[in-house]
C-alpha atoms as a PDB file:
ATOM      1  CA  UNK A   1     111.694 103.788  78.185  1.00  0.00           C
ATOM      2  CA  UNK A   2     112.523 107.048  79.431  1.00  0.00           C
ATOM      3  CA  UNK A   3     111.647 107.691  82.666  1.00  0.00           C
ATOM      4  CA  UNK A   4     109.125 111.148  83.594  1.00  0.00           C
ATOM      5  CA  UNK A   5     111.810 113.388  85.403  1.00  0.00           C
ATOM      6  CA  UNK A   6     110.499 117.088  84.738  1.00  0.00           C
ATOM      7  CA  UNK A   7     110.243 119.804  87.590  1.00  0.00           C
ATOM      8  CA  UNK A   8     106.960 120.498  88.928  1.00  0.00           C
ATOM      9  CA  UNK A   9     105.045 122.971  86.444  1.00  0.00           C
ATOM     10  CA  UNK A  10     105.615 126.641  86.657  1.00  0.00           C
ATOM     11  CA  UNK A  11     108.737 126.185  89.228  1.00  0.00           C
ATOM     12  CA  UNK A  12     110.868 128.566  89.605  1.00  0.00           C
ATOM     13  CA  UNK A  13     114.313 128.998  90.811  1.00  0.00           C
ATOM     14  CA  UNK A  14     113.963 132.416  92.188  1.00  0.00           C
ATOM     15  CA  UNK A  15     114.197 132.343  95.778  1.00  0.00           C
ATOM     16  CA  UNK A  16     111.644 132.861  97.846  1.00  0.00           C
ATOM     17  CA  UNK A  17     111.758 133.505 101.284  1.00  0.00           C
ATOM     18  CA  UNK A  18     109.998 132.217 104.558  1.00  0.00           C
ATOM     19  CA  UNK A  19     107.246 132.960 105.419  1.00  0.00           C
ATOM     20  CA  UNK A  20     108.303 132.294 108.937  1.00  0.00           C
ATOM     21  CA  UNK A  21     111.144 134.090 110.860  1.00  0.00           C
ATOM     22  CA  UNK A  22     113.185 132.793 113.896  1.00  0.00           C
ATOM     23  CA  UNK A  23     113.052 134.957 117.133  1.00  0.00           C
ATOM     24  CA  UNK A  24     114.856 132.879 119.698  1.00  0.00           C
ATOM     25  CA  UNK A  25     117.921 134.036 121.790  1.00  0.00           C
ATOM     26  CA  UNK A  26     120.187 135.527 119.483  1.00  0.00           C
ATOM     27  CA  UNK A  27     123.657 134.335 118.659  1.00  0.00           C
ATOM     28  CA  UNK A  28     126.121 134.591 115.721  1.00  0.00           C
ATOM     29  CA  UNK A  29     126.466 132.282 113.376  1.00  0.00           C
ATOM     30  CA  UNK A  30     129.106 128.921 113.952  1.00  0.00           C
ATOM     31  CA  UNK A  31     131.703 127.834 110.993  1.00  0.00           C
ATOM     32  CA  UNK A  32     131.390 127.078 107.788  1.00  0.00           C
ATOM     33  CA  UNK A  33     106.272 103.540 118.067  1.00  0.00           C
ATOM     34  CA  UNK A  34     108.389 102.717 115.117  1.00  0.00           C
ATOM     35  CA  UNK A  35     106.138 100.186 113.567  1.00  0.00           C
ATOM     36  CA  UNK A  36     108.316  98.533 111.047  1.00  0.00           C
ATOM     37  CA  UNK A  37     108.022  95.507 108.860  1.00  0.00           C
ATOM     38  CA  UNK A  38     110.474  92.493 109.282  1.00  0.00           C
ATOM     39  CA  UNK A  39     114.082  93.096 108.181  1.00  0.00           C
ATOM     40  CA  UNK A  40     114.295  91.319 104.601  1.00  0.00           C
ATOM     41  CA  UNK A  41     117.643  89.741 103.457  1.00  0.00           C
ATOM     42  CA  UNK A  42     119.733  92.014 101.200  1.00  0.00           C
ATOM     43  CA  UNK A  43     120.157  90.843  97.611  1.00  0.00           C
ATOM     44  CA  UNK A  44     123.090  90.643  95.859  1.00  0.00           C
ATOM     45  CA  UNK A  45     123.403  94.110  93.510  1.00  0.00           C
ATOM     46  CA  UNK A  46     126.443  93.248  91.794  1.00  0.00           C
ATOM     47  CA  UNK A  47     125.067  92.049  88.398  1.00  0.00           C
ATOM     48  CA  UNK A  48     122.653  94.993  88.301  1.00  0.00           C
ATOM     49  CA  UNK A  49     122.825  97.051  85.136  1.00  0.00           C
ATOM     50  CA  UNK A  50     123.148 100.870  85.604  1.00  0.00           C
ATOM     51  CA  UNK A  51     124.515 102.154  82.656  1.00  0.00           C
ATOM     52  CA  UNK A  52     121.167 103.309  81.928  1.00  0.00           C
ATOM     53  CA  UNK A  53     120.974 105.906  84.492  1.00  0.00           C
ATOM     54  CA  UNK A  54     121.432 109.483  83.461  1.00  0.00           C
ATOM     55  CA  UNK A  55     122.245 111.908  86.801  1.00  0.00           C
ATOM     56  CA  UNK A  56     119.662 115.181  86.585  1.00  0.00           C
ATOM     57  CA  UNK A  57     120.452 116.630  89.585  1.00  0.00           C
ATOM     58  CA  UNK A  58     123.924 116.550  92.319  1.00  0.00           C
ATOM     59  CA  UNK A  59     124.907 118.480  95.177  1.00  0.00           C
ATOM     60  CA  UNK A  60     128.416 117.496  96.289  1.00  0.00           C
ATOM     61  CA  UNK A  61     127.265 120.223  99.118  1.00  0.00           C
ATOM     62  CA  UNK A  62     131.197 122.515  98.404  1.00  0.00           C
ATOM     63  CA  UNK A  63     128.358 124.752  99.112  1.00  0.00           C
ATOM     64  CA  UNK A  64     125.119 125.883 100.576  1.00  0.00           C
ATOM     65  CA  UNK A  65     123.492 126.380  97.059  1.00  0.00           C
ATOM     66  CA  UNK A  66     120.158 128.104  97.568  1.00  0.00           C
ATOM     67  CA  UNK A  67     119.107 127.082  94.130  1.00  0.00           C
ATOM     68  CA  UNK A  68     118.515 123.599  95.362  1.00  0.00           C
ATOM     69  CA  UNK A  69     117.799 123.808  98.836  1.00  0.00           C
ATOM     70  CA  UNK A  70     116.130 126.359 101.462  1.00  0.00           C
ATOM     71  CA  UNK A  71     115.909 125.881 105.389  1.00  0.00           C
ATOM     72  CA  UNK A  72     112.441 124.448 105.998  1.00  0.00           C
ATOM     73  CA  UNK A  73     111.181 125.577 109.592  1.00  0.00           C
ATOM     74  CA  UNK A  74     108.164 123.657 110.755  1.00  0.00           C
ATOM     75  CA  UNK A  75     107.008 121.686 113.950  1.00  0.00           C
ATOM     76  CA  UNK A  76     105.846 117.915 112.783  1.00  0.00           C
ATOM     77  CA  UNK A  77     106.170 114.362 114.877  1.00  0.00           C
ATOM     78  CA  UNK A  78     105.727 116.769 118.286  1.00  0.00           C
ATOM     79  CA  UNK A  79     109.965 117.227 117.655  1.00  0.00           C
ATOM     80  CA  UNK A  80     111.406 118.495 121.154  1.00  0.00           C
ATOM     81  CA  UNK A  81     113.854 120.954 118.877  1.00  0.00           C
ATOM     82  CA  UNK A  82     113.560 123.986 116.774  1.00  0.00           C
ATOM     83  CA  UNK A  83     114.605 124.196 113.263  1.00  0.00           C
ATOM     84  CA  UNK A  84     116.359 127.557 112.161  1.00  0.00           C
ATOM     85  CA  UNK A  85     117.604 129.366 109.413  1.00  0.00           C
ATOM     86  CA  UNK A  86     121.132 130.058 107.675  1.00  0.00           C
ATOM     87  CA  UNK A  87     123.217 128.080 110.320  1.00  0.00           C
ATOM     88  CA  UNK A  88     122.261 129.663 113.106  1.00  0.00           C
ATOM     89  CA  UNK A  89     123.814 127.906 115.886  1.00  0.00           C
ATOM     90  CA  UNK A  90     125.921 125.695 113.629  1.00  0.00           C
ATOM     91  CA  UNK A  91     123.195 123.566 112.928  1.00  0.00           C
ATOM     92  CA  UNK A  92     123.627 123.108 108.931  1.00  0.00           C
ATOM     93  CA  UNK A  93     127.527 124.315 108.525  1.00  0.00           C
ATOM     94  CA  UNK A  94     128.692 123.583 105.235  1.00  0.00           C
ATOM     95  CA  UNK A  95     133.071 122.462 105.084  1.00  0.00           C
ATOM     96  CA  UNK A  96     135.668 120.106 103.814  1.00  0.00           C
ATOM     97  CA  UNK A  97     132.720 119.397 100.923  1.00  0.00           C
ATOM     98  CA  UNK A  98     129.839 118.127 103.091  1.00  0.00           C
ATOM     99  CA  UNK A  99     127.217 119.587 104.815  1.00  0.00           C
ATOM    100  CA  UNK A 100     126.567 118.681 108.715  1.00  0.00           C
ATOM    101  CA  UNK A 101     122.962 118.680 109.870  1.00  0.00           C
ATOM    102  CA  UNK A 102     122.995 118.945 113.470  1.00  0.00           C
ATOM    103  CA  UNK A 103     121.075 119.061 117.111  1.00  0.00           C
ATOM    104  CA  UNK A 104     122.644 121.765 119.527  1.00  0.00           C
ATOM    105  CA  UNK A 105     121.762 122.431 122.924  1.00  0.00           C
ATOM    106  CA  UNK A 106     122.348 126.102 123.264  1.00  0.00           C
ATOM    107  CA  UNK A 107     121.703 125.675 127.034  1.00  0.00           C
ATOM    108  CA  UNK A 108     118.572 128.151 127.498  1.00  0.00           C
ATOM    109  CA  UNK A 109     115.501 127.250 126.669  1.00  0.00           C
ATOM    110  CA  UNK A 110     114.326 130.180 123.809  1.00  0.00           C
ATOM    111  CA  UNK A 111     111.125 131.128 121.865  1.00  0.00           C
ATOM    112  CA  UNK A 112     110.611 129.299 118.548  1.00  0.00           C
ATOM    113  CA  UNK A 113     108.317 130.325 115.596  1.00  0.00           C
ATOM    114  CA  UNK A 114     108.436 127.278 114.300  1.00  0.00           C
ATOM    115  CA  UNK A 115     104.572 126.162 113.823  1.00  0.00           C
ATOM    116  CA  UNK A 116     102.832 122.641 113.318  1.00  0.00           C
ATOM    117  CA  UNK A 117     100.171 121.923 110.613  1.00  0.00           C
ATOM    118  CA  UNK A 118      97.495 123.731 112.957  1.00  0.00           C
ATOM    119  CA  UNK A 119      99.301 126.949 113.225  1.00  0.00           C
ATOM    120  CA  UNK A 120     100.027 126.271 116.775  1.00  0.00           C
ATOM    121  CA  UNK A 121     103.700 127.370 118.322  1.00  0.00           C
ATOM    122  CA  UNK A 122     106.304 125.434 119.178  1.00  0.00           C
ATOM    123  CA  UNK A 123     107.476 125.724 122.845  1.00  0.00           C
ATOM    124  CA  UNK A 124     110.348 127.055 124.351  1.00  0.00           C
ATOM    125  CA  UNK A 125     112.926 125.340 123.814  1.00  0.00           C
ATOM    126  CA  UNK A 126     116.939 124.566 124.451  1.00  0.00           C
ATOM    127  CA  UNK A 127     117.392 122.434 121.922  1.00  0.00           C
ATOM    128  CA  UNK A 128     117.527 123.724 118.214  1.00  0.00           C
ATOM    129  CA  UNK A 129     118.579 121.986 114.601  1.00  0.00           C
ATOM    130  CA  UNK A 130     119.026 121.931 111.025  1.00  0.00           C
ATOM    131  CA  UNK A 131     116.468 120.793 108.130  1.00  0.00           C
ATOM    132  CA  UNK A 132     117.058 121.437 104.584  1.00  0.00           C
ATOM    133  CA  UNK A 133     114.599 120.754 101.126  1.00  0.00           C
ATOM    134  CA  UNK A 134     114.500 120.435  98.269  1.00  0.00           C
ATOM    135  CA  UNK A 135     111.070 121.809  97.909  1.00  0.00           C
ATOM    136  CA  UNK A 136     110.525 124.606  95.044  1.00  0.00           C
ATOM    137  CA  UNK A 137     114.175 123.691  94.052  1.00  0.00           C
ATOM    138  CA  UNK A 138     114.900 120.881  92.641  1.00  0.00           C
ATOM    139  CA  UNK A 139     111.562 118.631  92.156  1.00  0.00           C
ATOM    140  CA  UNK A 140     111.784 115.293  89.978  1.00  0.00           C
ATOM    141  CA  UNK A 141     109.051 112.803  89.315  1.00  0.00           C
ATOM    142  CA  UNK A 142     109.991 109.207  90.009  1.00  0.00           C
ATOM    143  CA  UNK A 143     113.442 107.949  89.215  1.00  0.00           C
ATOM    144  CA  UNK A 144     116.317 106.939  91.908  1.00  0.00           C
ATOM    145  CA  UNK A 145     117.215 109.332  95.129  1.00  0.00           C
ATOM    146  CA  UNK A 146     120.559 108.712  96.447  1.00  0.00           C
ATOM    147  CA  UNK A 147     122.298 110.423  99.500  1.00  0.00           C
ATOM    148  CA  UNK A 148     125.709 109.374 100.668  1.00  0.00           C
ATOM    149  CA  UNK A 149     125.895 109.683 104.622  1.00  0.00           C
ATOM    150  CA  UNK A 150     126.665 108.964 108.162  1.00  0.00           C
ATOM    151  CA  UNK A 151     125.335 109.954 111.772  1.00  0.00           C
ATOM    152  CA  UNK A 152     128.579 110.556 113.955  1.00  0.00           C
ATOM    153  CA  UNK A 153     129.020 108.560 117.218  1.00  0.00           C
ATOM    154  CA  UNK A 154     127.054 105.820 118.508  1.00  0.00           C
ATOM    155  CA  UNK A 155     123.295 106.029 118.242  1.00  0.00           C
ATOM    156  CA  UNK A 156     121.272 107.525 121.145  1.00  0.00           C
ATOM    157  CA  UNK A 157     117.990 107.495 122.651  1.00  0.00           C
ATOM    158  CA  UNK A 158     115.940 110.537 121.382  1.00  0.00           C
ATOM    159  CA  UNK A 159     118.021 110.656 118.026  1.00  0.00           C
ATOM    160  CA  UNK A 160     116.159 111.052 114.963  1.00  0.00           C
ATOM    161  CA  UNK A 161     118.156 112.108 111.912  1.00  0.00           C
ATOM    162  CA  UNK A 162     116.430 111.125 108.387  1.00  0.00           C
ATOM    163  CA  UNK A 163     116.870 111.625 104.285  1.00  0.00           C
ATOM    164  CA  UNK A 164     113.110 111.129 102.642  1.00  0.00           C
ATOM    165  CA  UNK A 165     111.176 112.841 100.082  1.00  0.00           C
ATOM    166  CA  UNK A 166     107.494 114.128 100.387  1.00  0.00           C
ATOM    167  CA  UNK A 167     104.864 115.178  97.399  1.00  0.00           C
ATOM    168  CA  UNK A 168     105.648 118.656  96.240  1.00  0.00           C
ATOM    169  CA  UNK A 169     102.286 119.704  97.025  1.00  0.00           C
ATOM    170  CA  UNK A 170     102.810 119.511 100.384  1.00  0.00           C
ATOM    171  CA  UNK A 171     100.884 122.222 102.560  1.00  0.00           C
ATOM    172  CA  UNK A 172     103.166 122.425 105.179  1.00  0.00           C
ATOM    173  CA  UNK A 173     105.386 125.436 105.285  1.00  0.00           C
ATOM    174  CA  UNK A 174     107.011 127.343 103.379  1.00  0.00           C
ATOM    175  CA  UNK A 175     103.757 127.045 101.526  1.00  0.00           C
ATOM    176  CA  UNK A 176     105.370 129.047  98.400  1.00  0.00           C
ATOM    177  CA  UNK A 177     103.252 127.999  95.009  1.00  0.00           C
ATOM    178  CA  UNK A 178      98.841 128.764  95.168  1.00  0.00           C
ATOM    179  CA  UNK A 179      99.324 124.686  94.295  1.00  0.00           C
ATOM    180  CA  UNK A 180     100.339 123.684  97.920  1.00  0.00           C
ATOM    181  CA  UNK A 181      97.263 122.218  98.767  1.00  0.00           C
ATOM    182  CA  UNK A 182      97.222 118.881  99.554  1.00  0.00           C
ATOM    183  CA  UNK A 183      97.866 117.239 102.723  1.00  0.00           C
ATOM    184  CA  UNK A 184     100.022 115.064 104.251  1.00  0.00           C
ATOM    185  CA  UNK A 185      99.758 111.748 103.066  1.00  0.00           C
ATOM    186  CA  UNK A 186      97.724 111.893 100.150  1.00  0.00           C
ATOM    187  CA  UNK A 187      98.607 111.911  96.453  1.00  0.00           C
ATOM    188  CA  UNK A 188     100.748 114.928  96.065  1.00  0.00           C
ATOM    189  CA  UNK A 189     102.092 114.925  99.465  1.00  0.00           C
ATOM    190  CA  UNK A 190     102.879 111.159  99.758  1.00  0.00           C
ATOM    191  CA  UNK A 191     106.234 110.275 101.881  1.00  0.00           C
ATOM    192  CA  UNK A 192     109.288 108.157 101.431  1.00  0.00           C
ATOM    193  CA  UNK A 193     111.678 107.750 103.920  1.00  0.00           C
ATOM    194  CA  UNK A 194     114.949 106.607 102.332  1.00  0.00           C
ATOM    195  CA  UNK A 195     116.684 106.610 106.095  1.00  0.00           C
ATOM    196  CA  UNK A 196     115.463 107.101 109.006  1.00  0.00           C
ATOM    197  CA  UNK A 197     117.251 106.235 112.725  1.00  0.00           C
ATOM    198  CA  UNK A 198     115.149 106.109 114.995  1.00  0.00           C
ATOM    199  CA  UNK A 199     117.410 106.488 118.458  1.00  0.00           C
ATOM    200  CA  UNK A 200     114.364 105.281 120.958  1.00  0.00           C
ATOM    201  CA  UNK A 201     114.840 101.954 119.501  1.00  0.00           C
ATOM    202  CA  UNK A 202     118.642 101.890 119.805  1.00  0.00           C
ATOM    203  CA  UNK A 203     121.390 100.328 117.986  1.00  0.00           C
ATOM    204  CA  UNK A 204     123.168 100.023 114.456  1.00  0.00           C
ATOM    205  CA  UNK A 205     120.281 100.204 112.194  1.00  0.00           C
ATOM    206  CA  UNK A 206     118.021 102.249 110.299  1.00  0.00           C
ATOM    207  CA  UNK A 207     114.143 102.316 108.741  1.00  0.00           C
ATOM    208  CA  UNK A 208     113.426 102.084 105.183  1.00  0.00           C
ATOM    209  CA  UNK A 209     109.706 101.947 103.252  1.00  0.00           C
ATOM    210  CA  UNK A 210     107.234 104.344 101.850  1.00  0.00           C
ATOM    211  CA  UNK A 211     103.830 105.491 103.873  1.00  0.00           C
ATOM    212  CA  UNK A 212     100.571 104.392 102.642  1.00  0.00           C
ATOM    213  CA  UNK A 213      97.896 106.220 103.460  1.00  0.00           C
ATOM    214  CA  UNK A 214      94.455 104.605 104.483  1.00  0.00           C
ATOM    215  CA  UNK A 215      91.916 106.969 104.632  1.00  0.00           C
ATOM    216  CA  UNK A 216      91.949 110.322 102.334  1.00  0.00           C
ATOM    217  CA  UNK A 217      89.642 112.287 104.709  1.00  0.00           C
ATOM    218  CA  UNK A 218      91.097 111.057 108.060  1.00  0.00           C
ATOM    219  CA  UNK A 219      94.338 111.301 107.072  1.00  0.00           C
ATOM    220  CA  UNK A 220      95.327 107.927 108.504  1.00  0.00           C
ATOM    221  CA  UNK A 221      98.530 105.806 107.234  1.00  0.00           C
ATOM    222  CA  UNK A 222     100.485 102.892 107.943  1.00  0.00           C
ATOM    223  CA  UNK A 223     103.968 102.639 107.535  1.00  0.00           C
ATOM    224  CA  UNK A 224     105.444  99.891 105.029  1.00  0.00           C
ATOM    225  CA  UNK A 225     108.664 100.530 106.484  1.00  0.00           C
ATOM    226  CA  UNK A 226     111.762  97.649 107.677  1.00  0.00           C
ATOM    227  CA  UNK A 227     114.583  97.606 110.005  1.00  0.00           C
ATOM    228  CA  UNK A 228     117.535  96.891 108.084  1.00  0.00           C
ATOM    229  CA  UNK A 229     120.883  96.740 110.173  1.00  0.00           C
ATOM    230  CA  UNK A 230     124.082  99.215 108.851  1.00  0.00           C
ATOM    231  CA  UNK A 231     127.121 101.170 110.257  1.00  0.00           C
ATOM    232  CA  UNK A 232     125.469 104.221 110.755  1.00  0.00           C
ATOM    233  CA  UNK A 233     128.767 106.247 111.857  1.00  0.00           C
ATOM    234  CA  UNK A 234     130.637 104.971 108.648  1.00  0.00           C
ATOM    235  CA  UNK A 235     129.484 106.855 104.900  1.00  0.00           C
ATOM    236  CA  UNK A 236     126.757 104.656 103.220  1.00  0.00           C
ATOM    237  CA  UNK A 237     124.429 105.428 100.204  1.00  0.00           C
ATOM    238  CA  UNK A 238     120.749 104.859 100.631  1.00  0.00           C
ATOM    239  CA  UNK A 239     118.310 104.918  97.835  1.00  0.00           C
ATOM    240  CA  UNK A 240     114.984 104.399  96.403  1.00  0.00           C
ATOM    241  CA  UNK A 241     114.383 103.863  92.690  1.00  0.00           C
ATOM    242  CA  UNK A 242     111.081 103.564  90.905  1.00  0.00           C
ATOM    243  CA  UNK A 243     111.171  99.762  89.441  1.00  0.00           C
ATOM    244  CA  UNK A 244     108.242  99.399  86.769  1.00  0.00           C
ATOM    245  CA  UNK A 245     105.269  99.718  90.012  1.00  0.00           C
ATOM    246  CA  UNK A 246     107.721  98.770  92.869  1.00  0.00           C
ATOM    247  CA  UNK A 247     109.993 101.165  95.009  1.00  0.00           C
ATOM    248  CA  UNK A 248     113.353  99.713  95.496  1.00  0.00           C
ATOM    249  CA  UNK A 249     115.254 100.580  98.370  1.00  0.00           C
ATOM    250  CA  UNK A 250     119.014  99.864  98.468  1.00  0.00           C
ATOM    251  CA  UNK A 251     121.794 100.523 100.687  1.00  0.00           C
ATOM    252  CA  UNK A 252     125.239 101.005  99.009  1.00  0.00           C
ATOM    253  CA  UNK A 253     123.402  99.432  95.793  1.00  0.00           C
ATOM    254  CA  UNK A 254     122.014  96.539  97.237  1.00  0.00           C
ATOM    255  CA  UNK A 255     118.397  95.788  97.687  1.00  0.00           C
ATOM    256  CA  UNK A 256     117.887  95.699 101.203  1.00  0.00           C
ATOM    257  CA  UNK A 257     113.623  96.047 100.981  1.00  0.00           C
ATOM    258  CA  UNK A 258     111.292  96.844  98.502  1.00  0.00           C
ATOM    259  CA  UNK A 259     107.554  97.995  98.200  1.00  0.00           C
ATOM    260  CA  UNK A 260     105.709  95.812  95.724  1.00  0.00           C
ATOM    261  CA  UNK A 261     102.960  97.707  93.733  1.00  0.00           C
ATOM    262  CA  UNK A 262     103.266 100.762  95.546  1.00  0.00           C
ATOM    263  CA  UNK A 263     105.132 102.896  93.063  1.00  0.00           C
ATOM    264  CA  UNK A 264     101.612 104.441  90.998  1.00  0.00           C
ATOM    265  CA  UNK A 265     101.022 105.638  94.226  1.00  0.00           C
ATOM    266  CA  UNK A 266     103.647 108.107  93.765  1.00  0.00           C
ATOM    267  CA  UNK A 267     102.968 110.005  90.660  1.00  0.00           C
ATOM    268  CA  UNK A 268     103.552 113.561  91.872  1.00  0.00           C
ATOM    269  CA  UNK A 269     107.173 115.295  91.642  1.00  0.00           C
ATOM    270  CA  UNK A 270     108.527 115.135  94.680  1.00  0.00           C
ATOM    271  CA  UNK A 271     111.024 116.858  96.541  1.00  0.00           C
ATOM    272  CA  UNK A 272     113.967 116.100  99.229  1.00  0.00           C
ATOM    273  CA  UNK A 273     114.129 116.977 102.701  1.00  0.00           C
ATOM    274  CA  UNK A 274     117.166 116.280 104.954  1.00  0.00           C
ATOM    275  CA  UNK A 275     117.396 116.667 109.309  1.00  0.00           C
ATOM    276  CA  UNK A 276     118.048 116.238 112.088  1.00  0.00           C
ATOM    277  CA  UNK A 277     115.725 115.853 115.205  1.00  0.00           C
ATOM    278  CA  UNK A 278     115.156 114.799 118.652  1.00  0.00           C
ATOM    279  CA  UNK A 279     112.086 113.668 119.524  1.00  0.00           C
ATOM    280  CA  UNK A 280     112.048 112.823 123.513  1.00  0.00           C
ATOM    281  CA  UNK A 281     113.173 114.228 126.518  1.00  0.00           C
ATOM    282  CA  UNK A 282     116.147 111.680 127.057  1.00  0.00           C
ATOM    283  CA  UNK A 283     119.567 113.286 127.589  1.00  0.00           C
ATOM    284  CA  UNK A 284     121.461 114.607 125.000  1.00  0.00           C
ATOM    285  CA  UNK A 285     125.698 113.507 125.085  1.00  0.00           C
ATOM    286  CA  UNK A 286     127.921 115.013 123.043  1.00  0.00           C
ATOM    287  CA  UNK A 287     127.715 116.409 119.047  1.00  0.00           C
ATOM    288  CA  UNK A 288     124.656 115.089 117.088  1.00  0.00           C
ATOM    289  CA  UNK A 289     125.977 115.612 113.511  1.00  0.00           C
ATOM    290  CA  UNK A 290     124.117 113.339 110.365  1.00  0.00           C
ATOM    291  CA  UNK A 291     127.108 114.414 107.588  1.00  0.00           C
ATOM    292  CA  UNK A 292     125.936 114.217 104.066  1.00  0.00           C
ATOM    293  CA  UNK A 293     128.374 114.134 101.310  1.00  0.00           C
ATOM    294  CA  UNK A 294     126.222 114.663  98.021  1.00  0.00           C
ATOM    295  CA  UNK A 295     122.513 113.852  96.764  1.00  0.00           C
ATOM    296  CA  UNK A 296     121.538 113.432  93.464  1.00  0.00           C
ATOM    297  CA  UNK A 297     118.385 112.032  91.347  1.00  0.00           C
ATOM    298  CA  UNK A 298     118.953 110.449  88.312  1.00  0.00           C
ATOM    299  CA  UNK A 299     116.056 108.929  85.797  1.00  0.00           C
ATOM    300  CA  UNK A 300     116.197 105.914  82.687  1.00  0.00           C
ATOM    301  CA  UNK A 301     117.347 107.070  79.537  1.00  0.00           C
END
């Protein structure tokens, strides 16, 4: 049975721009409580048939290609850093066919327009990054996400890099279609999180699992996430597929975790977000760089 893969309605690939501008110090561009369920043994892919996956969408990132991705500026998770625009800083520099998402101290601390869901400012800040989405782009309704990636170095404290996707009518900005209503985690701006490091908690592994929300007019949610252990400074590909009513998570095709029954929750198109982040105030050593080789969606023939 095919597999519902369509854009969201009335998308368009013109591009739109930001409603939000960056006004920190000015500088040229550079080059081209982690509540988490227990780790689950990974299954054995191998016999797994695939031939029944047809790619709809790849980015093998030989460019910044703003038909399927814009910067996404925003202050969420009270994030110490600033996201900017078109590389600023060298925080999204595209070369050698992969794009580097990255955290930069830039050594003063600088204004930020970035704003959180209440319209307040972010504050000054030193420290400033790259974020990039799908969202108005390249939208797909169930199916199977797959980045291929790695976080340079050794994993430290504050670190927070992460590939998910999120409900397309998310009303967080850039709030760009009258439909961008809904928010965060209800139906039409429900969250995956394909990978997410979370450096606070230290060492080689990474968070997997979809967020379930509890109550629609509180907003509340409870992760359905697990720790699953990987080389995060070597390339792996992390997924999620739709499987009949489960999510499937995988790493490098096997099935390291999987949501059971929580797939109908997930009916909207939905759109991908890579970054980079730091979230406390712990120091900062050395280049932060989460290196993405391509993404792609694919759905059942």
């Amino acid at each position: 049975m095919m597999m519902p893969h369509f854009l969201k309605p009335g998308l368009s690939l013109v591009i739109l721009a930001s409603t939000l501008t960056w006004s920190a110090c000015s500088k040229p561009n550079s080059k081209a409580d982690d509540g988490t369920e227990p780790a689950q043994e990974v299954v054995d892919a191998s016999d797994e048939e695939t031939s029944d996956w047809q790619t709809d969408f790849f980015d093998d990132f030989d460019t910044f290609n703003p038909e399927n991705w814009q910067d996404q500026m925003l202050w969420v998770n009270n994030e110490i850093q600033c996201y900017v625009p078109d590389n600023k800083f060298g925080t999204r520099e595209v070369s050698d066919g992969t794009i580097k998402l990255k955290v930069v101290n830039i050594g003063d601390a600088c204004a930020c327009d970035n704003l959180d869901k209440h319209g307040k400012k972010h504050p000054d800040t030193e420290y400033v990054a790259g974020r990039i989405a799908s969202k108005n782009r390249q939208e797909f309704v169930k199916g199977k996400w797959t980045a291929r990636l790695k976080v340079w170095g050794d994993s430290q404290a504050s670190m927070f890099p992460a590939w998910w996707i999120l409900g397309a009518r998310n009303n967080e900005p850039p709030v760009q279609e009258a439909d961008e209503d809904v928010p965060w985690p209800n139906v039409g701006s429900g969250e995956i999180d394909i990978f997410e490091h979370h450096g606070d908690h230290g060492g080689n592994r990474f968070t997997t699992g979809a967020i379930k929300r509890v109550d629609v007019d509180k907003g509340d949610w409870r992760t359905l996430r697990t720790s699953v252990d990987a080389t995060l400074n070597e390339f792996h590909e992390y997924s999620v597929e739709w499987e009949g009513s489960d999510l499937v998570y995988r790493l490098d095709g096997a099935e390291v975790h999987r949501n059971a029954g929580e797939g109908d929750n997930y009916p909207e198109p939905m759109f991908a977000i890579l970054n980079f982040a730091k979230i406390t105030d712990s120091p900062m050593v050395g280049e932060w760089v989460m290196e993405v080789d391509w993404v792609k969606h694919e759905y059942r023939k």
